[in-house]
C-alpha atoms as a PDB file:
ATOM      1  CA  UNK A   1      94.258 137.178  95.536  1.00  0.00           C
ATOM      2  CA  UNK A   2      95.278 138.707  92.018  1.00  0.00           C
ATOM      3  CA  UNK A   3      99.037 137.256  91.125  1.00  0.00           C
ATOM      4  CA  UNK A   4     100.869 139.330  88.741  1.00  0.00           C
ATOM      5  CA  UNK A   5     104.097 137.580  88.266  1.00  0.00           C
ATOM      6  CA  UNK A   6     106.084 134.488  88.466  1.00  0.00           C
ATOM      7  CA  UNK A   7     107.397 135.005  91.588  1.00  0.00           C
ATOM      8  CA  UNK A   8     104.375 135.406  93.363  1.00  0.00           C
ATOM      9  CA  UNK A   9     102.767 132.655  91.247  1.00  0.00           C
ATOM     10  CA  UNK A  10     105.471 130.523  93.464  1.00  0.00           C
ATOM     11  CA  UNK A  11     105.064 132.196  96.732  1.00  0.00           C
ATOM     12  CA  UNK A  12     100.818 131.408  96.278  1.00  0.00           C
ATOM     13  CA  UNK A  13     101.685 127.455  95.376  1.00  0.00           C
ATOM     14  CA  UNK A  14     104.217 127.338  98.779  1.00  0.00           C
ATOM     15  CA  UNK A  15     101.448 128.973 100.694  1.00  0.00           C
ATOM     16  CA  UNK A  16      99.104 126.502  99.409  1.00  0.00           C
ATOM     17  CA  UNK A  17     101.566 123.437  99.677  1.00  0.00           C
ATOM     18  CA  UNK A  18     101.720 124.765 103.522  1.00  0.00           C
ATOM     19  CA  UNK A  19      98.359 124.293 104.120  1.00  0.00           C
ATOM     20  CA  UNK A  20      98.128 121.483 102.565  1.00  0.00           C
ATOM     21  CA  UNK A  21     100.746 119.698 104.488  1.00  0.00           C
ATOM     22  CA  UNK A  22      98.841 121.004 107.578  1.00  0.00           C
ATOM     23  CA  UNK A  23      95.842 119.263 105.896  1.00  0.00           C
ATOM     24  CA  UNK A  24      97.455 116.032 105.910  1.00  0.00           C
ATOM     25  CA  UNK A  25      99.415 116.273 109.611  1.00  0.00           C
ATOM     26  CA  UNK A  26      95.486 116.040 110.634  1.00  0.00           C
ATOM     27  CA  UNK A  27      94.736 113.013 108.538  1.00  0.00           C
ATOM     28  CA  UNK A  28      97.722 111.255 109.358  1.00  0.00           C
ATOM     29  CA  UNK A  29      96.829 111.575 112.530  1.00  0.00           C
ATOM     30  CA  UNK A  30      93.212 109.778 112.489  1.00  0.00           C
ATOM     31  CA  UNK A  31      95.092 107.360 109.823  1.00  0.00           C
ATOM     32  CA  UNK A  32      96.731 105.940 112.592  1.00  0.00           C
ATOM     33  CA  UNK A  33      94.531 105.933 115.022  1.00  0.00           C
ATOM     34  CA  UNK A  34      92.110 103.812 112.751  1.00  0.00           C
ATOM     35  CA  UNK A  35      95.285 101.591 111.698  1.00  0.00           C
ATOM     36  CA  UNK A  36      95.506  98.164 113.158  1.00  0.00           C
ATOM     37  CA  UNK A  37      98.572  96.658 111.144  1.00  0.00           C
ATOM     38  CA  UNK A  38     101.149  97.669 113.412  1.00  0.00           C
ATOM     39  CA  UNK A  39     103.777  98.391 110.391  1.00  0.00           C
ATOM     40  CA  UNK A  40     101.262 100.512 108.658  1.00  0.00           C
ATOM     41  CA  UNK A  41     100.128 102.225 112.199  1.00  0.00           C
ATOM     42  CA  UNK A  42     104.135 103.156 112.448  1.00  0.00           C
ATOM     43  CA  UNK A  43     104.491 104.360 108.917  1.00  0.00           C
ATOM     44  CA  UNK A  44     101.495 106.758 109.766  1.00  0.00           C
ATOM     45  CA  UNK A  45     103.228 107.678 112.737  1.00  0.00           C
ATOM     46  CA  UNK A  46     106.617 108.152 111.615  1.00  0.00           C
ATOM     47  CA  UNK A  47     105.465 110.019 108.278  1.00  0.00           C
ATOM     48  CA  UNK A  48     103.049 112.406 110.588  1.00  0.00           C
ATOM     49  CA  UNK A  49     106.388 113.105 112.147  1.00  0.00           C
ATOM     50  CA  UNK A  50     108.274 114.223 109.006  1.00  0.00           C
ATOM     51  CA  UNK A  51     105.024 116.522 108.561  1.00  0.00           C
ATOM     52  CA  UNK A  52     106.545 119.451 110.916  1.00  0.00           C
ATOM     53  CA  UNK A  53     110.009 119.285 109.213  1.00  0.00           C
ATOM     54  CA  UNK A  54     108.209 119.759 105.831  1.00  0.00           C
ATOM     55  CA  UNK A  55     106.021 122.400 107.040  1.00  0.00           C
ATOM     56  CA  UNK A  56     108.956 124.187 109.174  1.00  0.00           C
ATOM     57  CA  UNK A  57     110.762 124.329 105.864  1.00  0.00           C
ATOM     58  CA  UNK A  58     108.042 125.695 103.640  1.00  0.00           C
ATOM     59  CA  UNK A  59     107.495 128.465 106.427  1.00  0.00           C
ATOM     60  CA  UNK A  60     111.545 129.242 106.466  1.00  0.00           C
ATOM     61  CA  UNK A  61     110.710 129.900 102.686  1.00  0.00           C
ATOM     62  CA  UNK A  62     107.961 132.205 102.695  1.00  0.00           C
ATOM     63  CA  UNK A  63     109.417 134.040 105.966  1.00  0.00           C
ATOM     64  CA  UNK A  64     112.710 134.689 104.008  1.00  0.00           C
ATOM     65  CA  UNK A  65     110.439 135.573 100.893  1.00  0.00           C
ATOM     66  CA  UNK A  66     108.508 138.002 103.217  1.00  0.00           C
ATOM     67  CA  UNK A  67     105.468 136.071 102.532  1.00  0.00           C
ATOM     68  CA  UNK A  68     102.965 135.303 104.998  1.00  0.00           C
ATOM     69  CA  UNK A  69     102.884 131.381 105.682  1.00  0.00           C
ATOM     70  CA  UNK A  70      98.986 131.287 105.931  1.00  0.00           C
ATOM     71  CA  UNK A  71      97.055 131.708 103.155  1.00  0.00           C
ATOM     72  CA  UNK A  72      93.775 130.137 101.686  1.00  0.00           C
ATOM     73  CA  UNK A  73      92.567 126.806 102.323  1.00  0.00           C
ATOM     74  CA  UNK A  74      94.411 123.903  99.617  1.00  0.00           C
ATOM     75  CA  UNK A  75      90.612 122.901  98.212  1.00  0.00           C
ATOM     76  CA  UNK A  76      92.090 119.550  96.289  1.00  0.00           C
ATOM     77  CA  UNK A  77      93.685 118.560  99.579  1.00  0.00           C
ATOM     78  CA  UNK A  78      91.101 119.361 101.075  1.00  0.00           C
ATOM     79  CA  UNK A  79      88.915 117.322  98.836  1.00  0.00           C
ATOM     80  CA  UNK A  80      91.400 114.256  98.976  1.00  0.00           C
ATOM     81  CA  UNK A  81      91.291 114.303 102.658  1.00  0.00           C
ATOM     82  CA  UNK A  82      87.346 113.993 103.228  1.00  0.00           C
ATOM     83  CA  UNK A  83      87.594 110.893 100.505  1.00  0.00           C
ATOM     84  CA  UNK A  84      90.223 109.071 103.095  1.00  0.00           C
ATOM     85  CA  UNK A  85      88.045 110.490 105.811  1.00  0.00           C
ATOM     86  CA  UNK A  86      84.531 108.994 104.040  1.00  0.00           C
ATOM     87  CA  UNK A  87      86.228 105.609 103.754  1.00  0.00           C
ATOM     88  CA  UNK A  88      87.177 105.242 106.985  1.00  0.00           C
ATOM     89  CA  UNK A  89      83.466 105.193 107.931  1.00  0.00           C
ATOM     90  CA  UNK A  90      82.309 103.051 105.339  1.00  0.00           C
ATOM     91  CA  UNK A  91      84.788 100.398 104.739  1.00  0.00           C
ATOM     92  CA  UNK A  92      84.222  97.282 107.058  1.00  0.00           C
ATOM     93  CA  UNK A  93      86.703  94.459 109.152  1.00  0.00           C
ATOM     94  CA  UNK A  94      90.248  95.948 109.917  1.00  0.00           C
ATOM     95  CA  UNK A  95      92.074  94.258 107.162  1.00  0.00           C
ATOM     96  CA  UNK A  96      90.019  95.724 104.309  1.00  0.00           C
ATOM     97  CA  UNK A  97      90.216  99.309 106.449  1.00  0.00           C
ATOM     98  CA  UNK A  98      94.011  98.963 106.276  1.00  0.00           C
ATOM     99  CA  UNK A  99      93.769  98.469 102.788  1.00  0.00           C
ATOM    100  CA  UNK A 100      91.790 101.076 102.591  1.00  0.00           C
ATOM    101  CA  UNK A 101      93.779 103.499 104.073  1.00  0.00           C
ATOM    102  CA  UNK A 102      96.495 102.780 102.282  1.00  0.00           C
ATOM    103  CA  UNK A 103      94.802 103.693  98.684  1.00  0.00           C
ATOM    104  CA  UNK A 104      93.718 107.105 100.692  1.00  0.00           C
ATOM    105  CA  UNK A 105      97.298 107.947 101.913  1.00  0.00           C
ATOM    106  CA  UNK A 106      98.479 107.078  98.708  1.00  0.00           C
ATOM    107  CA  UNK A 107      96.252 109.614  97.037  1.00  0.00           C
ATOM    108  CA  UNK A 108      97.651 112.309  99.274  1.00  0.00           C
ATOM    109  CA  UNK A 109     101.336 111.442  99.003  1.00  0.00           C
ATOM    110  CA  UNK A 110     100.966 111.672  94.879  1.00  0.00           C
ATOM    111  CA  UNK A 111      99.099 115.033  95.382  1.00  0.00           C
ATOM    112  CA  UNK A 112     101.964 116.195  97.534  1.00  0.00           C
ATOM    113  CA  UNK A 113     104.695 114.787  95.127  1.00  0.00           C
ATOM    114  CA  UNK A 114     103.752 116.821  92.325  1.00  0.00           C
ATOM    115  CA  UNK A 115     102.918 119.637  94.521  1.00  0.00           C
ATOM    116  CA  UNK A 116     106.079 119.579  95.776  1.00  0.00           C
ATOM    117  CA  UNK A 117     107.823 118.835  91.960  1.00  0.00           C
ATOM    118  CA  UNK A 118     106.206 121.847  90.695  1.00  0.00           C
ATOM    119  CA  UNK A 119     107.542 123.889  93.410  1.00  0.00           C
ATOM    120  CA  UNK A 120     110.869 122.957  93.333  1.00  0.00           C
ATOM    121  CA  UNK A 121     110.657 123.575  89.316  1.00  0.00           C
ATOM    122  CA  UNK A 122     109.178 126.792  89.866  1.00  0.00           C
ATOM    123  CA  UNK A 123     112.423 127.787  92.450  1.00  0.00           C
ATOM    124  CA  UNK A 124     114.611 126.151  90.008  1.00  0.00           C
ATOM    125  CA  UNK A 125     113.255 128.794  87.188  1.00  0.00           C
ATOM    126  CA  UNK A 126     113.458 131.515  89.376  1.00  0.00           C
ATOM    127  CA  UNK A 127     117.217 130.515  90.386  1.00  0.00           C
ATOM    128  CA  UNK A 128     116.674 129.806  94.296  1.00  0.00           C
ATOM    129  CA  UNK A 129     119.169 127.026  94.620  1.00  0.00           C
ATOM    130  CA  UNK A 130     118.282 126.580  98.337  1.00  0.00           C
ATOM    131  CA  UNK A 131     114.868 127.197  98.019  1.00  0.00           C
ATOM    132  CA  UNK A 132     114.550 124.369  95.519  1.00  0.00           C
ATOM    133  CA  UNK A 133     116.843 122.216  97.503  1.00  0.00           C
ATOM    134  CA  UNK A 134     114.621 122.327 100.506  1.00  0.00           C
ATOM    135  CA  UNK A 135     111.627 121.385  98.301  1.00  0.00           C
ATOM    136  CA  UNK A 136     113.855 118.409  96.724  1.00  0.00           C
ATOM    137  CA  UNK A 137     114.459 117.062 100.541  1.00  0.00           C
ATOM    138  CA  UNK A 138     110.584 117.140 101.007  1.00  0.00           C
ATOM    139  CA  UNK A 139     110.191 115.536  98.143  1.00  0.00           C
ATOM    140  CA  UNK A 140     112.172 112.704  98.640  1.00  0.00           C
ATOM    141  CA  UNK A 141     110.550 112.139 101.898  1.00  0.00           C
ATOM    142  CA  UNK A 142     107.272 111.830 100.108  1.00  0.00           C
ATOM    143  CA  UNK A 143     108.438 109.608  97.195  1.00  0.00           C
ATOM    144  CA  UNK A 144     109.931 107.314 100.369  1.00  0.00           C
ATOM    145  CA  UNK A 145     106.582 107.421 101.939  1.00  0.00           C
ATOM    146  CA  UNK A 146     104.599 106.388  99.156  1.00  0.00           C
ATOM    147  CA  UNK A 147     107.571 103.866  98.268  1.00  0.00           C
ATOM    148  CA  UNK A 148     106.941 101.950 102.125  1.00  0.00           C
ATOM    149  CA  UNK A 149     103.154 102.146 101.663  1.00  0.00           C
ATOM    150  CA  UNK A 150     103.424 100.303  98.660  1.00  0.00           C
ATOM    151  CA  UNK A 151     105.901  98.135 100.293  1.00  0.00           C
ATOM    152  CA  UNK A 152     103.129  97.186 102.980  1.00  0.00           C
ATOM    153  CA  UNK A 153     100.138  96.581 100.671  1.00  0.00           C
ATOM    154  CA  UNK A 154     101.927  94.494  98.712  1.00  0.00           C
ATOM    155  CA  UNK A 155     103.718  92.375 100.715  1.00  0.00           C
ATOM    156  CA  UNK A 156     100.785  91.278 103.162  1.00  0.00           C
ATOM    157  CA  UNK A 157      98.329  94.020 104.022  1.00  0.00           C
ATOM    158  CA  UNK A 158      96.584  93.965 100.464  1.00  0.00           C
ATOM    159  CA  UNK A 159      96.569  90.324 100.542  1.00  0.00           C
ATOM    160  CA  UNK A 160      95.036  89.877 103.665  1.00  0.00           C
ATOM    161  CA  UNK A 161      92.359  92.389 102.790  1.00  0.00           C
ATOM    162  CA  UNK A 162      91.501  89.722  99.772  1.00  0.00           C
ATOM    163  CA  UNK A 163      91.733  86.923 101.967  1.00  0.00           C
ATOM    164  CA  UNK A 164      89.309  88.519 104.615  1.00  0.00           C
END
């Protein structure tokens, strides 16, 4: 795909953040299967669930844009999600797995929260006040789910992992 302006430069990184967030539904979804700390199994849950809002807006975007809302595959998500899938199989006991799976989820929330500051900076340039709003709302939802993961590996899931 040949972009030729700034405009489409932002339509290509929604299209990407789309599949990306797609990417990570998946994940999210094995995260918490393999989860045994019931807090972190939740926050997998509940953050899985936030997914479809996220992508539903990205989609209202493009569709208003007249962009399509599939495009290529997101090759650093997709890169980021085999690491959380390869340590699923090799890390060992279910405390140092929930560690574990915290670092992993943790990778992908920071990937998403500059994916998703860059797009709202990119709307912001190109003056779409509502398109950059509903990228700030996503964004906040990511920044809170990186904020509770933290919460739970360091208040006892980290610690248990060391004491394990």
């Amino acid at each position: 795909m040949e972009i030729t302006n700034f405009k489409d430069m932002y339509l290509a990184e929604l299209q990407e953040l789309a599949n990306a967030e797609r990417q990570v539904a998946a994940s999210l979804q094995r995260m918490a299967a393999a989860a045994t700390h019931p807090a972190l199994k939740n926050a997998f849950v509940s953050h899985r669930a936030e997914k479809q809002a996220q992508k539903e807006r990205l989609e209202s975007i493009l569709k208003k844009h007249g962009a399509s809302t599939r495009a290529h595959t997101d090759q650093s998500m997709q890169a980021l999600v085999g690491e959380a899938e390869k340590m699923l199989t090799i890390l060992k006991g279910n405390n140092l797995r929930d560690a574990g799976l915290i670092a992993s989820a943790q990778k992908l929330e920071h990937y998403e929260i500059a994916a998703y500051g860059t797009a709202a900076a990119l709307a912001d340039q190109l003056g779409l006040r509502d398109d950059q709003q509903m990228l700030h709302e996503s964004l906040e939802e990511e920044k809170q789910a990186d904020s509770l993961l933290t919460r739970l590996a360091k208040s006892e899931i980290n610690r248990d992992a060391l004491a394990a």
